[in-house]
PDB file of N, CA and C in Angstrom:
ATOM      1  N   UNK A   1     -38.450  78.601  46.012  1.00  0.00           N
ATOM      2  CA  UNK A   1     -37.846  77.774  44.997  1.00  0.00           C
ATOM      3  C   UNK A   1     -36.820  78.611  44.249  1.00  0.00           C
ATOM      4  N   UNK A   2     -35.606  78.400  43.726  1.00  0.00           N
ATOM      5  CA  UNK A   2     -34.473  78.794  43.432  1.00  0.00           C
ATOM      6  C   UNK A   2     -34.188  77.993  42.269  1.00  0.00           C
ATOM      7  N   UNK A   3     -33.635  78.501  41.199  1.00  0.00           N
ATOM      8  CA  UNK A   3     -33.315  77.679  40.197  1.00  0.00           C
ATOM      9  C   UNK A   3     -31.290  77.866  39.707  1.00  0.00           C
ATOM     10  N   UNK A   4     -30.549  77.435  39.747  1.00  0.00           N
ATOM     11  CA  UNK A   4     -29.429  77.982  39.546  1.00  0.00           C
ATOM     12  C   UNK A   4     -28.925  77.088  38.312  1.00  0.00           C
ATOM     13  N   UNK A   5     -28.308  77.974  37.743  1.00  0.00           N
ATOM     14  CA  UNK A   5     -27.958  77.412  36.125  1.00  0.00           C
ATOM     15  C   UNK A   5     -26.061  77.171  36.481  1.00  0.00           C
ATOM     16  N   UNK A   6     -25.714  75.572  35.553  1.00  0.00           N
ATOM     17  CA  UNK A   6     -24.119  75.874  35.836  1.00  0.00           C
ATOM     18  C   UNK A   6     -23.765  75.500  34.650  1.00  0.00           C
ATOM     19  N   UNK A   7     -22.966  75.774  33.998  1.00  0.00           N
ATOM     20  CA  UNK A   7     -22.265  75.383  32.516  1.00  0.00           C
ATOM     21  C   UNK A   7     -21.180  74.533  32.815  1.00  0.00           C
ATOM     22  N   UNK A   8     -20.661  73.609  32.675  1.00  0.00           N
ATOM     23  CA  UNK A   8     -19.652  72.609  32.809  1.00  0.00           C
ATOM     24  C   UNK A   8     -18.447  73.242  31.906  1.00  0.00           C
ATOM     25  N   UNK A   9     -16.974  73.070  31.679  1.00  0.00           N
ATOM     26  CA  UNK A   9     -16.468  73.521  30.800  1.00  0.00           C
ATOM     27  C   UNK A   9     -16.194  72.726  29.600  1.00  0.00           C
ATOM     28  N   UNK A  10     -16.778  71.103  30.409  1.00  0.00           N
ATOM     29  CA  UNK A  10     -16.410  70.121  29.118  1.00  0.00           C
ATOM     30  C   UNK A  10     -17.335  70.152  28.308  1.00  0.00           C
ATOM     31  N   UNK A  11     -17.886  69.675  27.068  1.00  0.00           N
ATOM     32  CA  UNK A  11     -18.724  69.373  25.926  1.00  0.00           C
ATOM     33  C   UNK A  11     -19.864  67.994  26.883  1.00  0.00           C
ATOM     34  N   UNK A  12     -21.082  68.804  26.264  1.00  0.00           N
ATOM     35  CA  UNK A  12     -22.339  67.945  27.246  1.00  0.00           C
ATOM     36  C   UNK A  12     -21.615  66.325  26.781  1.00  0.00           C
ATOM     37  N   UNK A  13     -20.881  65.623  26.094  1.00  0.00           N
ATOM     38  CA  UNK A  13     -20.760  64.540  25.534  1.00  0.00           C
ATOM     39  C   UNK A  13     -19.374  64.010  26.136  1.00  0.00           C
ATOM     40  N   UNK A  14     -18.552  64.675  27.051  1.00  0.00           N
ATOM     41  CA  UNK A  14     -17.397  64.631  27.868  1.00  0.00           C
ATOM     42  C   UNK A  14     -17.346  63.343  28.771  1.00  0.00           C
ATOM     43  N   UNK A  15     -16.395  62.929  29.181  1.00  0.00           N
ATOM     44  CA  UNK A  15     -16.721  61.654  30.234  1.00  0.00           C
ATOM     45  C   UNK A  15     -16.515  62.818  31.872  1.00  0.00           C
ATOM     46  N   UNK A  16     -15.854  63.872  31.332  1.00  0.00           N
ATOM     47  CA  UNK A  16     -15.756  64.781  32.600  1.00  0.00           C
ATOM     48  C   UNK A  16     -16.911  65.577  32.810  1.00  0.00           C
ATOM     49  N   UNK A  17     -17.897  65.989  32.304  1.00  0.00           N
ATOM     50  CA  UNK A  17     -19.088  66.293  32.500  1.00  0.00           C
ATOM     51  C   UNK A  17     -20.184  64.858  33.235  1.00  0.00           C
ATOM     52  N   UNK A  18     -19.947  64.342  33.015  1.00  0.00           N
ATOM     53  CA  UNK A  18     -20.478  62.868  33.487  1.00  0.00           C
ATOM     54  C   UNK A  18     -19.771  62.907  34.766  1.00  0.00           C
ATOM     55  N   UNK A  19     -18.525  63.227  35.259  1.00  0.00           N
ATOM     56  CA  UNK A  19     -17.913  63.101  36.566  1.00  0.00           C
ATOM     57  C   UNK A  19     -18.392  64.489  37.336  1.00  0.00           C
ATOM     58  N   UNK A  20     -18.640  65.302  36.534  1.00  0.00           N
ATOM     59  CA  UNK A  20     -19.056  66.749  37.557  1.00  0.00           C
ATOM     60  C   UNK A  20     -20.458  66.083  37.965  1.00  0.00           C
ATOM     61  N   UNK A  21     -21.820  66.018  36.764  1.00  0.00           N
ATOM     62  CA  UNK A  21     -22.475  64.939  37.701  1.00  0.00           C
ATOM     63  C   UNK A  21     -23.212  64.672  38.892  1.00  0.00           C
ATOM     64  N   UNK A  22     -22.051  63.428  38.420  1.00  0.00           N
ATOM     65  CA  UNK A  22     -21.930  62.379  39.605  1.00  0.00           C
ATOM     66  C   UNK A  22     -21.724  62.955  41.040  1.00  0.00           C
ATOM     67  N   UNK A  23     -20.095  64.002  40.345  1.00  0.00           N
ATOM     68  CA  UNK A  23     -19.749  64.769  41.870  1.00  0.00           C
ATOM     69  C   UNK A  23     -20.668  65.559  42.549  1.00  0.00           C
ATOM     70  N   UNK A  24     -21.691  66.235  42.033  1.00  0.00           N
ATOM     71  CA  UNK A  24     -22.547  67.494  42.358  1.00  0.00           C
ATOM     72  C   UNK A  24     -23.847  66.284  43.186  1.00  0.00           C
ATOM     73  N   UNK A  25     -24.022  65.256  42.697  1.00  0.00           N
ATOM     74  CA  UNK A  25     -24.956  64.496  43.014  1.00  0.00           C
ATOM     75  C   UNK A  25     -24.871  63.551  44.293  1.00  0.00           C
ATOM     76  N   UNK A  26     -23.078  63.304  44.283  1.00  0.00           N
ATOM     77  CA  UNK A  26     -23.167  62.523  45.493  1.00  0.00           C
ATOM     78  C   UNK A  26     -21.839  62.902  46.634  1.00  0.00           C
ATOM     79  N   UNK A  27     -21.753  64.336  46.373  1.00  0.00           N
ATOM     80  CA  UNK A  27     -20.936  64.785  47.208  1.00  0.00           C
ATOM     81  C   UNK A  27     -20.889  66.230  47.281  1.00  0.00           C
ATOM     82  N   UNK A  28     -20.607  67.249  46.637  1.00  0.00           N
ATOM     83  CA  UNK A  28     -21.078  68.737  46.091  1.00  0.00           C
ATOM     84  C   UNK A  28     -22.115  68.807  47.428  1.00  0.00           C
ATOM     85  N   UNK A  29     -23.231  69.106  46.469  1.00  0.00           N
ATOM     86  CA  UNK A  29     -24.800  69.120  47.031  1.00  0.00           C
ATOM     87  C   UNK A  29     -24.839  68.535  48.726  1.00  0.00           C
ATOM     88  N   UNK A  30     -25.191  67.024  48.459  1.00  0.00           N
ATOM     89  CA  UNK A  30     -25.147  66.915  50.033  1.00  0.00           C
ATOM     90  C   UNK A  30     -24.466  67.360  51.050  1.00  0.00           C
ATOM     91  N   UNK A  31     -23.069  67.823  51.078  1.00  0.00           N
ATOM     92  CA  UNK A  31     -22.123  68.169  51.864  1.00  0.00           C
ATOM     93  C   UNK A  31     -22.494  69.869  52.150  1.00  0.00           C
ATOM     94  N   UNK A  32     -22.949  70.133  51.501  1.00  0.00           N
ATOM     95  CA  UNK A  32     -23.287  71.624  51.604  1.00  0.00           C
ATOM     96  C   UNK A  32     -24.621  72.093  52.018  1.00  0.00           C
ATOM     97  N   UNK A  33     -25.586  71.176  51.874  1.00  0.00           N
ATOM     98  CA  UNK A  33     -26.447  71.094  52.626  1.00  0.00           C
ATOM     99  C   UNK A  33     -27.455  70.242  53.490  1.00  0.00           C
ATOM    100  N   UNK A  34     -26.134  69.676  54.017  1.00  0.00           N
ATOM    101  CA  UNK A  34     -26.417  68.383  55.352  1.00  0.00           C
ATOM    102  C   UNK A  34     -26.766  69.062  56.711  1.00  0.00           C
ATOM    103  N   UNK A  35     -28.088  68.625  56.789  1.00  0.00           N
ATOM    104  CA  UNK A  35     -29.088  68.557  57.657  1.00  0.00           C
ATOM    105  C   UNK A  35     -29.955  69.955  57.705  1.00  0.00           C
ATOM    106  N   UNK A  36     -30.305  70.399  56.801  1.00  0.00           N
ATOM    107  CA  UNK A  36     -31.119  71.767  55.703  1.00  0.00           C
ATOM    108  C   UNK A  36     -32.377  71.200  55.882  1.00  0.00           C
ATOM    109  N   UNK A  37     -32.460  69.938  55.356  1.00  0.00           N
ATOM    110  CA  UNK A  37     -33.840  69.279  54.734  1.00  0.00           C
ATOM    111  C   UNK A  37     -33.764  70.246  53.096  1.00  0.00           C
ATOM    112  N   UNK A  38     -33.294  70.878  52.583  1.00  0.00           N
ATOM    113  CA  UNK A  38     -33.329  71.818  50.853  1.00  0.00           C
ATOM    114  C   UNK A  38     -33.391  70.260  49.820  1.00  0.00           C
ATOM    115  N   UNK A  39     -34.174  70.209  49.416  1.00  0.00           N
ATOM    116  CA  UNK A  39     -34.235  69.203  48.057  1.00  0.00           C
ATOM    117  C   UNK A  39     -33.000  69.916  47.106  1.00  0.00           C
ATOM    118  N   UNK A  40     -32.249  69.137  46.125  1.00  0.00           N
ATOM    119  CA  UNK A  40     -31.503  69.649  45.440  1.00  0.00           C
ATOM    120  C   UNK A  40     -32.207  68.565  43.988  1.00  0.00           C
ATOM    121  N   UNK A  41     -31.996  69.133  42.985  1.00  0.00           N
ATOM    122  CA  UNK A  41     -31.755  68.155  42.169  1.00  0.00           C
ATOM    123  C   UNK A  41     -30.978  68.720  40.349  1.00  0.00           C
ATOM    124  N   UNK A  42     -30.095  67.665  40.294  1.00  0.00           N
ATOM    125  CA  UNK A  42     -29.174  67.662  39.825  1.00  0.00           C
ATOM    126  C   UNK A  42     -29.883  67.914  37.940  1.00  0.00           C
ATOM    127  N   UNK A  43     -30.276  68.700  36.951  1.00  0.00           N
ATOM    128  CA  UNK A  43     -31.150  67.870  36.359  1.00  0.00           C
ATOM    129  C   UNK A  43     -30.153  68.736  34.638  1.00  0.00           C
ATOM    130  N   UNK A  44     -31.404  68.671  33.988  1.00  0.00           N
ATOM    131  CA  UNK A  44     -30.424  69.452  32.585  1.00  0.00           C
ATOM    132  C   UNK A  44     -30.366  68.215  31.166  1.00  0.00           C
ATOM    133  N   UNK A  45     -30.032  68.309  29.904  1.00  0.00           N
ATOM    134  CA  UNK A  45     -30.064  67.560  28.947  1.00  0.00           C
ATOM    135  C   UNK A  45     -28.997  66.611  29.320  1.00  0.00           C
ATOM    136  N   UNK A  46     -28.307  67.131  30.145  1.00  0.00           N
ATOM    137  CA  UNK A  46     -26.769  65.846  30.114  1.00  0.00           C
ATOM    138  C   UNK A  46     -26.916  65.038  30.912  1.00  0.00           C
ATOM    139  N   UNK A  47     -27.796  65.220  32.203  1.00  0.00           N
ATOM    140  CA  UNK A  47     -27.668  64.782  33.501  1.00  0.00           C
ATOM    141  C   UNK A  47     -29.535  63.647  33.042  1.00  0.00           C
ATOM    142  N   UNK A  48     -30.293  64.160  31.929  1.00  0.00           N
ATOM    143  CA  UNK A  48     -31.145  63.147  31.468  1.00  0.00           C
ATOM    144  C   UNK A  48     -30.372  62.075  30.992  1.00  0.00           C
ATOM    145  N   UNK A  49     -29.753  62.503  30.040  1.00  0.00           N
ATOM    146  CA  UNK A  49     -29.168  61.219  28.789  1.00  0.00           C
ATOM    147  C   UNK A  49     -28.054  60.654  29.855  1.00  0.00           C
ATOM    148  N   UNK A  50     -27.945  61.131  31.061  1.00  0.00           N
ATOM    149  CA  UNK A  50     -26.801  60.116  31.784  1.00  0.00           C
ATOM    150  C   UNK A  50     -27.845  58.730  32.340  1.00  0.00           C
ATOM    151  N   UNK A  51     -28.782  59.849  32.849  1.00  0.00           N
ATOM    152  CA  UNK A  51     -29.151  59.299  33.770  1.00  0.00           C
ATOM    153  C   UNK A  51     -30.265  57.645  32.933  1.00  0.00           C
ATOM    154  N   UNK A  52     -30.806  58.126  31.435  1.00  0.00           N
ATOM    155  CA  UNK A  52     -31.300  57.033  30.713  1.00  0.00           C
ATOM    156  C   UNK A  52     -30.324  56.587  30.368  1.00  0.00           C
ATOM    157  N   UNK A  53     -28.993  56.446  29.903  1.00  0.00           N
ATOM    158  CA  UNK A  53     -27.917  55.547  29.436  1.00  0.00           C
ATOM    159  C   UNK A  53     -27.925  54.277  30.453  1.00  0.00           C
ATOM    160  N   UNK A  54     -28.004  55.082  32.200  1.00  0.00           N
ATOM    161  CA  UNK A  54     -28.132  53.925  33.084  1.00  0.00           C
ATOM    162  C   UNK A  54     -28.668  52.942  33.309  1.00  0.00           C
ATOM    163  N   UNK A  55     -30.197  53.478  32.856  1.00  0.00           N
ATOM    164  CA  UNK A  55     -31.309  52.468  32.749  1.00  0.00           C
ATOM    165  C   UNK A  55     -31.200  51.376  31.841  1.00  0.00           C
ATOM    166  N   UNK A  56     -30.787  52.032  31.164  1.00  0.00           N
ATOM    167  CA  UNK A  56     -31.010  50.996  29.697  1.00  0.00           C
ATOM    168  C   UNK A  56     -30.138  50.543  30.078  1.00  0.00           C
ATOM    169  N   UNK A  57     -28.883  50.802  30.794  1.00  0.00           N
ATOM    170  CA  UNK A  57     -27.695  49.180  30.859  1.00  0.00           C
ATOM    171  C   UNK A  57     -28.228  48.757  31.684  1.00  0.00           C
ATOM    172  N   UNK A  58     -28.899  48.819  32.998  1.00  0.00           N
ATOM    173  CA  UNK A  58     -29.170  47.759  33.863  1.00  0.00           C
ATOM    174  C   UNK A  58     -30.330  47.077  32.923  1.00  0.00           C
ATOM    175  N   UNK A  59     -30.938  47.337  32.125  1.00  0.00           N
ATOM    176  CA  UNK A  59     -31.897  46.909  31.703  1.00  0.00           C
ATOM    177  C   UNK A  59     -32.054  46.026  30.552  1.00  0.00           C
ATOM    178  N   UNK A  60     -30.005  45.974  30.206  1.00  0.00           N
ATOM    179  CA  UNK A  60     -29.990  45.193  28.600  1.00  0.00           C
ATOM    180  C   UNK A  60     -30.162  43.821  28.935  1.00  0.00           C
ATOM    181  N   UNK A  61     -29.674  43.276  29.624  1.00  0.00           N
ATOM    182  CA  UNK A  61     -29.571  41.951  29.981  1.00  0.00           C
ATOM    183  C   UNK A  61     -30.951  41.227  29.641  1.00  0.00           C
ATOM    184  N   UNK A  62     -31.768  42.319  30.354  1.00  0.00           N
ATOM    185  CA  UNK A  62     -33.509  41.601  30.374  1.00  0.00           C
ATOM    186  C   UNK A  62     -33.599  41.439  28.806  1.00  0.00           C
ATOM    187  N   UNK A  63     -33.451  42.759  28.069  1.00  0.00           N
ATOM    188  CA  UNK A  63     -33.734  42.810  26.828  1.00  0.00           C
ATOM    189  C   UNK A  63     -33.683  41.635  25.582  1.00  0.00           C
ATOM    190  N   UNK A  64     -32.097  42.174  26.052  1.00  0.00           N
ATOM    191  CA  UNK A  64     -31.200  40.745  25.068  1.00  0.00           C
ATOM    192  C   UNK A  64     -32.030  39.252  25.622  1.00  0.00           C
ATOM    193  N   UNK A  65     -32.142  38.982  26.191  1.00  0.00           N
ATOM    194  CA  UNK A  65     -33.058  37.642  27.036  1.00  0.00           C
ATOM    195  C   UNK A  65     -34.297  36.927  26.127  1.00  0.00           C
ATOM    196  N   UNK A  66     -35.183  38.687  26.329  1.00  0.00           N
ATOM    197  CA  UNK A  66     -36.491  38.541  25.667  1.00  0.00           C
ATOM    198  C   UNK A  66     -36.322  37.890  24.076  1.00  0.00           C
ATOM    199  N   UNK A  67     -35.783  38.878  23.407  1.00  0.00           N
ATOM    200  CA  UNK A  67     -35.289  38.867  21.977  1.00  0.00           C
ATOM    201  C   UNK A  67     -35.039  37.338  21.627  1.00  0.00           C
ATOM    202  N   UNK A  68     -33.712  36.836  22.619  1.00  0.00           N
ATOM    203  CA  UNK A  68     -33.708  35.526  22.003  1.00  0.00           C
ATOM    204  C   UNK A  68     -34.721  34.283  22.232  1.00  0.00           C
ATOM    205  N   UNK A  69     -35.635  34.703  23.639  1.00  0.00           N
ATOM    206  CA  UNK A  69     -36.218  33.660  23.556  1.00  0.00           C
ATOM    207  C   UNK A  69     -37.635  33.985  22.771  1.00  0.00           C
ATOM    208  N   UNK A  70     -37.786  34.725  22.020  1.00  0.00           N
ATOM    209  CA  UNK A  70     -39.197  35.653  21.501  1.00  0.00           C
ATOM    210  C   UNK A  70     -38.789  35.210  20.187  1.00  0.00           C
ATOM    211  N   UNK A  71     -37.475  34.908  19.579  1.00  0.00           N
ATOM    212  CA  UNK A  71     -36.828  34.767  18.282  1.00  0.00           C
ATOM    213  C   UNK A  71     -36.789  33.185  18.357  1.00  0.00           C
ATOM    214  N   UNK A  72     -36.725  32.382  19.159  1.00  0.00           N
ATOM    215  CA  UNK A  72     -36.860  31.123  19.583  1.00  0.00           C
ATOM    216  C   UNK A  72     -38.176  30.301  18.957  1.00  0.00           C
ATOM    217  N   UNK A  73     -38.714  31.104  20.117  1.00  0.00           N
ATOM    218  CA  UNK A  73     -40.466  30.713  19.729  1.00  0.00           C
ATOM    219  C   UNK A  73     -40.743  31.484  18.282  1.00  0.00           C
ATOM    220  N   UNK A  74     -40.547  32.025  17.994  1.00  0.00           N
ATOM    221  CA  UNK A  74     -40.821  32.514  16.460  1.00  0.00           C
ATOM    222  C   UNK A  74     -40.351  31.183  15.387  1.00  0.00           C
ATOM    223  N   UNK A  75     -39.157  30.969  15.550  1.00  0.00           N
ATOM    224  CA  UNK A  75     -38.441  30.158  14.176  1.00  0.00           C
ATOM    225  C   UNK A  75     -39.199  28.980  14.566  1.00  0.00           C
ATOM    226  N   UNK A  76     -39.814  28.447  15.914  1.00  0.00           N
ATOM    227  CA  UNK A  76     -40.258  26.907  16.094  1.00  0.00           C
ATOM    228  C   UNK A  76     -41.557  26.927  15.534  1.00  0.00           C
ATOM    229  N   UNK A  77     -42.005  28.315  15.850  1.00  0.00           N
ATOM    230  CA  UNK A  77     -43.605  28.293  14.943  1.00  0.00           C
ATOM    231  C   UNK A  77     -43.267  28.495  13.846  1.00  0.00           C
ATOM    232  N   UNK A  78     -42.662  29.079  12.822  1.00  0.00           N
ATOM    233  CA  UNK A  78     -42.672  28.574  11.415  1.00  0.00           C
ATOM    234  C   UNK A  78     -41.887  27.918  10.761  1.00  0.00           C
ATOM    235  N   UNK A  79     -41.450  27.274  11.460  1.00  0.00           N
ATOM    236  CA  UNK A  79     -40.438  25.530  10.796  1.00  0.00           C
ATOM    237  C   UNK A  79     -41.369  24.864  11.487  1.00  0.00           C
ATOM    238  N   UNK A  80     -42.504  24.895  11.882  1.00  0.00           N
ATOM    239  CA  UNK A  80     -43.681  24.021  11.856  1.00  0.00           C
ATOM    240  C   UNK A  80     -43.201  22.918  13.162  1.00  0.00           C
ATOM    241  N   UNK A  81     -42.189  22.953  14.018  1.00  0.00           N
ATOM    242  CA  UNK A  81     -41.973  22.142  14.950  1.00  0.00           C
ATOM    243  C   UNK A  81     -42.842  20.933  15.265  1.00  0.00           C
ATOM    244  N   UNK A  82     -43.188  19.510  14.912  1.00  0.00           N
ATOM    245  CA  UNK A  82     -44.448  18.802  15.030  1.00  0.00           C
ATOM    246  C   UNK A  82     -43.637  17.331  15.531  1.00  0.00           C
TER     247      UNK A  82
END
């Protein structure tokens, strides 16, 4: 097991640190070690908060959904709906 450290030159909060990434993740890495079988993985504070920013957008839609229909049924139960 090998651990290698890389510093980006942009600020962890960069949209170009977000493109190194991406690049190291879906082109870098594999290309350099295609057909190795070597696990790589891409990981670090920037490459977390990228990688949860993602989630949570595929995931707003559901959110926003719940909320209004959870806020729905709320106002019908106490305006007494009858």
């Amino acid at each position: 097991m090998s651990l290698i450290t890389v510093y980006p030159r942009s600020s962890p909060q960069a949209a170009a640190t977000t493109t190194l990434i991406d690049h190291l993740r879906q082109a870098t890495v594999p290309a350099a070690l295609a057909g190795t079988g070597v696990q790589v993985y891409v990981g670090g504070n920037t490459a977390i908060f990228v990688d949860f920013a993602r989630v949570l957008t595929s995931k707003l839609p559901l959110f926003i959904g719940l909320v209004v229909v959870l806020s729905f049924l709320l106002l019908a139960a106490v305006s007494g709906a009858s």
